[in-house]
N, C-alpha and C. Protein backbone atom coordinates (compact mmCIF):
# COMPACT_ATOMS: atom_id res chain seq x y z
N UNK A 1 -18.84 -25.52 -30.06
CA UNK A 1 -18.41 -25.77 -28.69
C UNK A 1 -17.31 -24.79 -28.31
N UNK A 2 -16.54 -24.56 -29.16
CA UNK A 2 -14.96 -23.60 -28.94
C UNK A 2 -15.46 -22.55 -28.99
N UNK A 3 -16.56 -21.92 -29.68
CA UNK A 3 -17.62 -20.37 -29.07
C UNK A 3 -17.97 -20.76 -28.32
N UNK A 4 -18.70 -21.34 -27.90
CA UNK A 4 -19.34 -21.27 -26.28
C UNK A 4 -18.60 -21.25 -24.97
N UNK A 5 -16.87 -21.52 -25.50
CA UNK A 5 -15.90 -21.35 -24.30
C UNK A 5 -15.70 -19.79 -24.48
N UNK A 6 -15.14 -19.31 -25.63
CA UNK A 6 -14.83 -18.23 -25.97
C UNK A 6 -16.04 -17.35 -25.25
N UNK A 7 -17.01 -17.05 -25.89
CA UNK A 7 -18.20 -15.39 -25.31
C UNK A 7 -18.08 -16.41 -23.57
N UNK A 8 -18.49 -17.14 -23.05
CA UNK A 8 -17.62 -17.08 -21.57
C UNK A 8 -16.62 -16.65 -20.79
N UNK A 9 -15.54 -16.39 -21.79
CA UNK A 9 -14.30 -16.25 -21.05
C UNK A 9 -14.71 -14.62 -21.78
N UNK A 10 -15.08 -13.61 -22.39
CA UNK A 10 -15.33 -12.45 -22.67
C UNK A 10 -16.55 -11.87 -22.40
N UNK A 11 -17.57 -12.49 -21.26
CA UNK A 11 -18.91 -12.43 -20.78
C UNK A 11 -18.24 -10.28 -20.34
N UNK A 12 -17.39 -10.58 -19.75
CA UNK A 12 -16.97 -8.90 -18.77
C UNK A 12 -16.88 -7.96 -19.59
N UNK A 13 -16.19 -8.44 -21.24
CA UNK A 13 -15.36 -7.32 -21.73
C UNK A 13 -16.36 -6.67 -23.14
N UNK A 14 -17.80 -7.71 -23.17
CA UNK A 14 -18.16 -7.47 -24.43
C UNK A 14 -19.91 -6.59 -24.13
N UNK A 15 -19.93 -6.22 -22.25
CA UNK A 15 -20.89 -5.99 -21.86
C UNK A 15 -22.26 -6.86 -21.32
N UNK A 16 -21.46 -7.81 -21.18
CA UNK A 16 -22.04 -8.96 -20.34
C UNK A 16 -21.53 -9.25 -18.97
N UNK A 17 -22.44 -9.87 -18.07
CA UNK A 17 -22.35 -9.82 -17.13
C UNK A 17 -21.44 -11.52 -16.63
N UNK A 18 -20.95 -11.70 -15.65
CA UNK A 18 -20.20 -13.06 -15.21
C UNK A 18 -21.00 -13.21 -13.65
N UNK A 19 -21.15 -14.26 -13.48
CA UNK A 19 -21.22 -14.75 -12.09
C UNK A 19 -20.56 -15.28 -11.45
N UNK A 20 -19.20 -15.55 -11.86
CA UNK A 20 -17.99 -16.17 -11.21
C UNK A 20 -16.79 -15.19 -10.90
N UNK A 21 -16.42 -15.61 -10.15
CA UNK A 21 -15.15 -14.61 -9.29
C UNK A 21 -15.41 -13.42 -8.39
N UNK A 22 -14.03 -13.37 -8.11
CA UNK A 22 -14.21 -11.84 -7.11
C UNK A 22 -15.16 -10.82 -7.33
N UNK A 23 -14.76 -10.24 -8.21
CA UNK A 23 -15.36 -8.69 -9.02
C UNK A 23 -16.72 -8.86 -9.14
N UNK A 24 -17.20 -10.12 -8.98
CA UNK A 24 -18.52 -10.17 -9.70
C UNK A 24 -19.47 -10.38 -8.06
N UNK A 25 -18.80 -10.12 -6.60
CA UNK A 25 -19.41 -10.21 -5.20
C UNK A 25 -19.31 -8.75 -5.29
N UNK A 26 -20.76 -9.03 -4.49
CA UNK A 26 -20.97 -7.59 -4.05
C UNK A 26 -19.59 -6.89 -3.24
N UNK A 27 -19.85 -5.86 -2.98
CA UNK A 27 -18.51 -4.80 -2.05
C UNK A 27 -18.94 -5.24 -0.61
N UNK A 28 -19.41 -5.64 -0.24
CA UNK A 28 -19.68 -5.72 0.98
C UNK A 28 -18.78 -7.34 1.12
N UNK A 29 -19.22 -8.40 0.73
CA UNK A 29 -18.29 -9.74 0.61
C UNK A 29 -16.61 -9.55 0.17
N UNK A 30 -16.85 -8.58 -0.75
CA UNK A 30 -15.06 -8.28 -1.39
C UNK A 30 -14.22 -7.83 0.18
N UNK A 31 -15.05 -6.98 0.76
CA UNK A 31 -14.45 -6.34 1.66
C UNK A 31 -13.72 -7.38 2.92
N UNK A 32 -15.27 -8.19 3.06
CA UNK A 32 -14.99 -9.27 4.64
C UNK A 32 -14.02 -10.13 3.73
N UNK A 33 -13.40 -10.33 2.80
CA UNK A 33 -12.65 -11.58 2.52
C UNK A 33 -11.38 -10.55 2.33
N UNK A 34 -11.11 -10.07 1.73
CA UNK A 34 -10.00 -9.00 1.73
C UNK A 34 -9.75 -8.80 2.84
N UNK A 35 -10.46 -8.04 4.37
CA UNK A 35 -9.73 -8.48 5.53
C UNK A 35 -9.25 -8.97 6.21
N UNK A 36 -9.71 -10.39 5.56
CA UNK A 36 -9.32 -11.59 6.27
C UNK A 36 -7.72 -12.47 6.05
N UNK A 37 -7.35 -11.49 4.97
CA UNK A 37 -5.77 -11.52 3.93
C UNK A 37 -4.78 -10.60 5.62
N UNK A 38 -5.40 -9.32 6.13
CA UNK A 38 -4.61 -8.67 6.93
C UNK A 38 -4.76 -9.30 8.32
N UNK A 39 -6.40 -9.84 8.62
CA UNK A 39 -6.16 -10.27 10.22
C UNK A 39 -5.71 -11.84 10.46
N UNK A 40 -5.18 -12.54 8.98
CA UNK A 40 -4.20 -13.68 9.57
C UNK A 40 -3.09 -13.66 9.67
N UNK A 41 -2.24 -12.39 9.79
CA UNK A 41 -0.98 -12.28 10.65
C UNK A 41 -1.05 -11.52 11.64
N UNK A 42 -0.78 -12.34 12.79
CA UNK A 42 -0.81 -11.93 14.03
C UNK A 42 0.18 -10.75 14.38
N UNK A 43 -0.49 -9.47 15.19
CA UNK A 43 0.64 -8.26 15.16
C UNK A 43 1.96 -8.06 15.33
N UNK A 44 2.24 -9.29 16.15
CA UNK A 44 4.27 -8.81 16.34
C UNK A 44 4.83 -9.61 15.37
N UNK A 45 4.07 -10.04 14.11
CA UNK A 45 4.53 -10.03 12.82
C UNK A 45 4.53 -9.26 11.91
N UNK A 46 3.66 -7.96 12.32
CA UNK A 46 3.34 -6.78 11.23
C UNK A 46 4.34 -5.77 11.88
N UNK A 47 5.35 -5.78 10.99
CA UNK A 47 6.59 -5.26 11.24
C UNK A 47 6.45 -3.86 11.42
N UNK A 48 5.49 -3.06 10.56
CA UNK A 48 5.05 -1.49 10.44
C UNK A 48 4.16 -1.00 11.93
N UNK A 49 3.69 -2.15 12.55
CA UNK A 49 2.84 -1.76 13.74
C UNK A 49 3.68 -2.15 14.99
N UNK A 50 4.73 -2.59 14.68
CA UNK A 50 5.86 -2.90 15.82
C UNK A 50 6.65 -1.77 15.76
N UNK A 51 7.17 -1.29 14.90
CA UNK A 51 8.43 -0.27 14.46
C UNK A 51 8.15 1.41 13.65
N UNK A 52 7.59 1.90 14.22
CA UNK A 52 7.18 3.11 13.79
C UNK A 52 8.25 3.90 12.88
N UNK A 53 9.59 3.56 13.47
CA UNK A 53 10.53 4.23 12.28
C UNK A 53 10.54 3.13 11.32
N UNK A 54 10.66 2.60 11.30
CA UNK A 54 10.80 1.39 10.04
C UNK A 54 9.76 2.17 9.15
N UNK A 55 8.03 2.11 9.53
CA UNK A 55 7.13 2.50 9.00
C UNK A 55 8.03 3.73 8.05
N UNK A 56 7.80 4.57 9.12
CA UNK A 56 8.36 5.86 8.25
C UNK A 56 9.66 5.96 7.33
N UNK A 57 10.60 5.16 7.76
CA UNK A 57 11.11 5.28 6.59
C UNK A 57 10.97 4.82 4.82
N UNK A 58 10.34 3.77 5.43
CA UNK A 58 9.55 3.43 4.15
C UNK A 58 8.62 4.40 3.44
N UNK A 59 7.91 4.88 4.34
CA UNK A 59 7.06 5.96 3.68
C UNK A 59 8.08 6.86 2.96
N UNK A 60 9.47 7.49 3.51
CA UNK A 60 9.86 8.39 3.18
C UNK A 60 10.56 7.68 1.16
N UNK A 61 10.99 6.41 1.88
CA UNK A 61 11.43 5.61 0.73
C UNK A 61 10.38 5.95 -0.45
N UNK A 62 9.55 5.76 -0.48
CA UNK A 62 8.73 5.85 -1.34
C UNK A 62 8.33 6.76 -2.29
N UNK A 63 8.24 8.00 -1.15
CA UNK A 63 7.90 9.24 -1.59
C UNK A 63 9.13 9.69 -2.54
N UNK A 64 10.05 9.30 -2.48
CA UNK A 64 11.12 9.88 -2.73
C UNK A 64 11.70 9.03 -4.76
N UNK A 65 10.90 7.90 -4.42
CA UNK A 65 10.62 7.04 -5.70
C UNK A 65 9.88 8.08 -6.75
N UNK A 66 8.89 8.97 -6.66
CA UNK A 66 8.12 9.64 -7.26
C UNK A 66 8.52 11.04 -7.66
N UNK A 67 8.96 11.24 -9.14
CA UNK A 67 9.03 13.24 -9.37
C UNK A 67 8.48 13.20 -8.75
N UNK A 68 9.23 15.01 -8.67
CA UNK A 68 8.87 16.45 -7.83
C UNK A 68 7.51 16.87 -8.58
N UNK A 69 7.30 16.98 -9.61
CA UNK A 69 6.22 17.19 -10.57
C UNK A 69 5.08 16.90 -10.37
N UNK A 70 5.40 15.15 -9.79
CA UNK A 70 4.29 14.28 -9.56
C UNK A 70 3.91 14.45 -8.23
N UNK A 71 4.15 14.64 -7.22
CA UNK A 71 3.93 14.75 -5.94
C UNK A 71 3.22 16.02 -5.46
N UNK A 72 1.85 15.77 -5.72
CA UNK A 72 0.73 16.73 -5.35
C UNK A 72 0.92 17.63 -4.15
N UNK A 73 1.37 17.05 -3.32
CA UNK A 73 1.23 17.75 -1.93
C UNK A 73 2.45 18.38 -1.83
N UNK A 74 3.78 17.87 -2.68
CA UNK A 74 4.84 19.13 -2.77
C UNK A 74 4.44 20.24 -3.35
N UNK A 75 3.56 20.69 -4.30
CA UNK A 75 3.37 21.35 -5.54
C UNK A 75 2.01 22.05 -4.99
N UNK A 76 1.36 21.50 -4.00
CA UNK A 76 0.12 22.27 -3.69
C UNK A 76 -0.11 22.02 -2.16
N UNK A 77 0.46 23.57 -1.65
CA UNK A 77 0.55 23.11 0.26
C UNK A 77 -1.05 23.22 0.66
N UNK A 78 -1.68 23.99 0.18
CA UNK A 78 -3.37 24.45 0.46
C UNK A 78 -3.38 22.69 0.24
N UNK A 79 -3.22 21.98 -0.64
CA UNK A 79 -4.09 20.25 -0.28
C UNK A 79 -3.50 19.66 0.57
N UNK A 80 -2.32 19.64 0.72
CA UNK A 80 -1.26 18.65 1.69
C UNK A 80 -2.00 19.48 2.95
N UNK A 81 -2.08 20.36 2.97
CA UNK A 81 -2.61 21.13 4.43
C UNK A 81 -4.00 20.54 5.13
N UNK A 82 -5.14 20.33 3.79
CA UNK A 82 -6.54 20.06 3.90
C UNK A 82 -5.98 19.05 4.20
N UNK A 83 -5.58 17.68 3.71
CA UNK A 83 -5.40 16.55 3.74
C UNK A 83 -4.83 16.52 4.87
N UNK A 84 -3.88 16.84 5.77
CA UNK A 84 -3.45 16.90 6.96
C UNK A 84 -4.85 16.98 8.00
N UNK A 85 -5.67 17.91 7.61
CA UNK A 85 -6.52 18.45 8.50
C UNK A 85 -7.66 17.11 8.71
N UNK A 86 -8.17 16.87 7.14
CA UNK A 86 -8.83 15.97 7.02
C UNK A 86 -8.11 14.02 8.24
N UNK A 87 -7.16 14.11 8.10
CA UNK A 87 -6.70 12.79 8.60
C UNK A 87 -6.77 13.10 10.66
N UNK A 88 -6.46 14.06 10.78
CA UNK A 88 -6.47 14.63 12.57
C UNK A 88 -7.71 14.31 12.52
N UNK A 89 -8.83 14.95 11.65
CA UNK A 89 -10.14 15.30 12.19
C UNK A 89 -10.57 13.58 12.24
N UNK A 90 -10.12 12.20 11.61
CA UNK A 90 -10.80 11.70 11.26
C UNK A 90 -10.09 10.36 12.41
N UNK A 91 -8.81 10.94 13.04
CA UNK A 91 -8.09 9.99 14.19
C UNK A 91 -9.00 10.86 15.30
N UNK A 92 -9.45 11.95 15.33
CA UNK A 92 -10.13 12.70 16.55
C UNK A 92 -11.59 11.67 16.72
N UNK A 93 -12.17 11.82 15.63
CA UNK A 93 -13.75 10.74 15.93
C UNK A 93 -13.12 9.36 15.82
N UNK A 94 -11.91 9.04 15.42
CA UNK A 94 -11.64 7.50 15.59
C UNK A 94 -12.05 7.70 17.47
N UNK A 95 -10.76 8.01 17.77
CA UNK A 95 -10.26 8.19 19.07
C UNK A 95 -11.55 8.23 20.44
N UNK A 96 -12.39 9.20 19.52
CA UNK A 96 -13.59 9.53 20.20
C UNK A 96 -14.71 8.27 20.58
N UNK A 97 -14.80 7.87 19.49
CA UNK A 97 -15.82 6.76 19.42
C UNK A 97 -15.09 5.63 20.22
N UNK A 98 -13.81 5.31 19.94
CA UNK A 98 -13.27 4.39 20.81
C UNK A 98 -13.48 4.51 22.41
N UNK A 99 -13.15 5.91 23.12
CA UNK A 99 -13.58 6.22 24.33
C UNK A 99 -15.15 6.13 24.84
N UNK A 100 -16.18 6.31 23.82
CA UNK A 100 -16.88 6.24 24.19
C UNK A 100 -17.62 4.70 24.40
N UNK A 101 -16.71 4.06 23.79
CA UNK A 101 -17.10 2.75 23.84
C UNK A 101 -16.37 2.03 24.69
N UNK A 102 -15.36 2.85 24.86
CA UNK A 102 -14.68 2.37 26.62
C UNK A 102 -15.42 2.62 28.05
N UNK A 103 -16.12 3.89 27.93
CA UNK A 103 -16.81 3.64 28.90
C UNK A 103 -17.68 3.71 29.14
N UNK A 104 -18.74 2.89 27.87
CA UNK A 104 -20.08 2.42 27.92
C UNK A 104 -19.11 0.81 28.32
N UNK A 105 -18.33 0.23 28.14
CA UNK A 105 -17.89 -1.37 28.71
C UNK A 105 -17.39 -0.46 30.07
N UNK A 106 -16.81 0.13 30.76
CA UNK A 106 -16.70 0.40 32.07
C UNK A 106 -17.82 0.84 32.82
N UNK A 107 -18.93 0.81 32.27
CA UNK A 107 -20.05 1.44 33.24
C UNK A 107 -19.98 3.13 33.75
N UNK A 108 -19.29 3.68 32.50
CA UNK A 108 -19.33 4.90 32.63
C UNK A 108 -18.56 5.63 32.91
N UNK A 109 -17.48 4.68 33.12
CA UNK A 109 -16.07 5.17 33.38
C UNK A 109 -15.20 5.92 32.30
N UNK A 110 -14.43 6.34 32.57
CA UNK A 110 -13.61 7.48 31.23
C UNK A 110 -12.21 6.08 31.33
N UNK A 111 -11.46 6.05 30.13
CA UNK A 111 -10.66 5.65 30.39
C UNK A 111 -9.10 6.45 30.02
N UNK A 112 -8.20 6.39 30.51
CA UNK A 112 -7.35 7.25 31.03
C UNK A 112 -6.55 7.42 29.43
N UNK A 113 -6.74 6.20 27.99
CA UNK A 113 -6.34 6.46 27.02
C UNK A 113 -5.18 5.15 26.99
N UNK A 114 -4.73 4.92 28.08
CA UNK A 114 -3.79 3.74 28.30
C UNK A 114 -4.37 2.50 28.84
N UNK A 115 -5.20 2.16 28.40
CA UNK A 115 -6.32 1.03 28.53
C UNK A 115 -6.91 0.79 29.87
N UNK A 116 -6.68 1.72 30.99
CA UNK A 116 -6.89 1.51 32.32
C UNK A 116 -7.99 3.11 32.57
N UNK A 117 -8.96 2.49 33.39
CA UNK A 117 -9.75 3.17 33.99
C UNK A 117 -9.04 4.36 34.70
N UNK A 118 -9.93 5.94 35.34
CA UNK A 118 -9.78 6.67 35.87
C UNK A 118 -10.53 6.64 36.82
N UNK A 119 -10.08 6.48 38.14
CA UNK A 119 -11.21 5.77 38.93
C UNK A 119 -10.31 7.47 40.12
């Protein structure tokens, strides 16, 4: 009986498979329940989306936690550069797709970027 608890509780580690818990849902379920951890606090509680310097200083806090050694993008400007490029290009089709879905709901209208039509 005390093996049959045991290879259960080591079903993951001995190349066996588990059907219980997180890890063991597909990525697609991990994902919708994991979001659902960020969209139950309502935004003028998410202190980083209220306070843009706050944000950043934290970021800077952080960075600053980590060697010089360790910090890829001090040590290699060609990636910090790509990586820069890569994040514009990827707020440009955010941005994009959002407009265009502003004014397929306006009937074709452009919207001005400040949530109001250009009429």
């Amino acid at each position: 009986m005390a093996s049959d608890r045991n290879q259960a509780g080591t079903a993951g580690r001995d190349g066996g498979t588990s059907n219980r818990g997180f890890a063991s849902m597909d990525e697609g379920k991990q994902r919708e329940i994991a979001s659902k951890g960020g969209q139950s606090v309502p935004d003028e509680k998410r202190s980083f989306s209220q306070d843009r310097e706050l944000a950043a200083q934290a970021g800077r806090k952080g960075g600053q936690s980590v060697p010089d050694e360790k910090r890829s993008f001090s040590q290699d400007r060609r990636l910090a550069a790509e990586a820069g490029r890569k994040g514009g290009e990827a707020r440009g089709r955010a941005r994009a797709a959002a407009n265009s879905a502003a004014r397929a709901a306006n009937g074709g209208v452009p919207d001005n970027g400040e949530g109001r039509t250009t009429n």
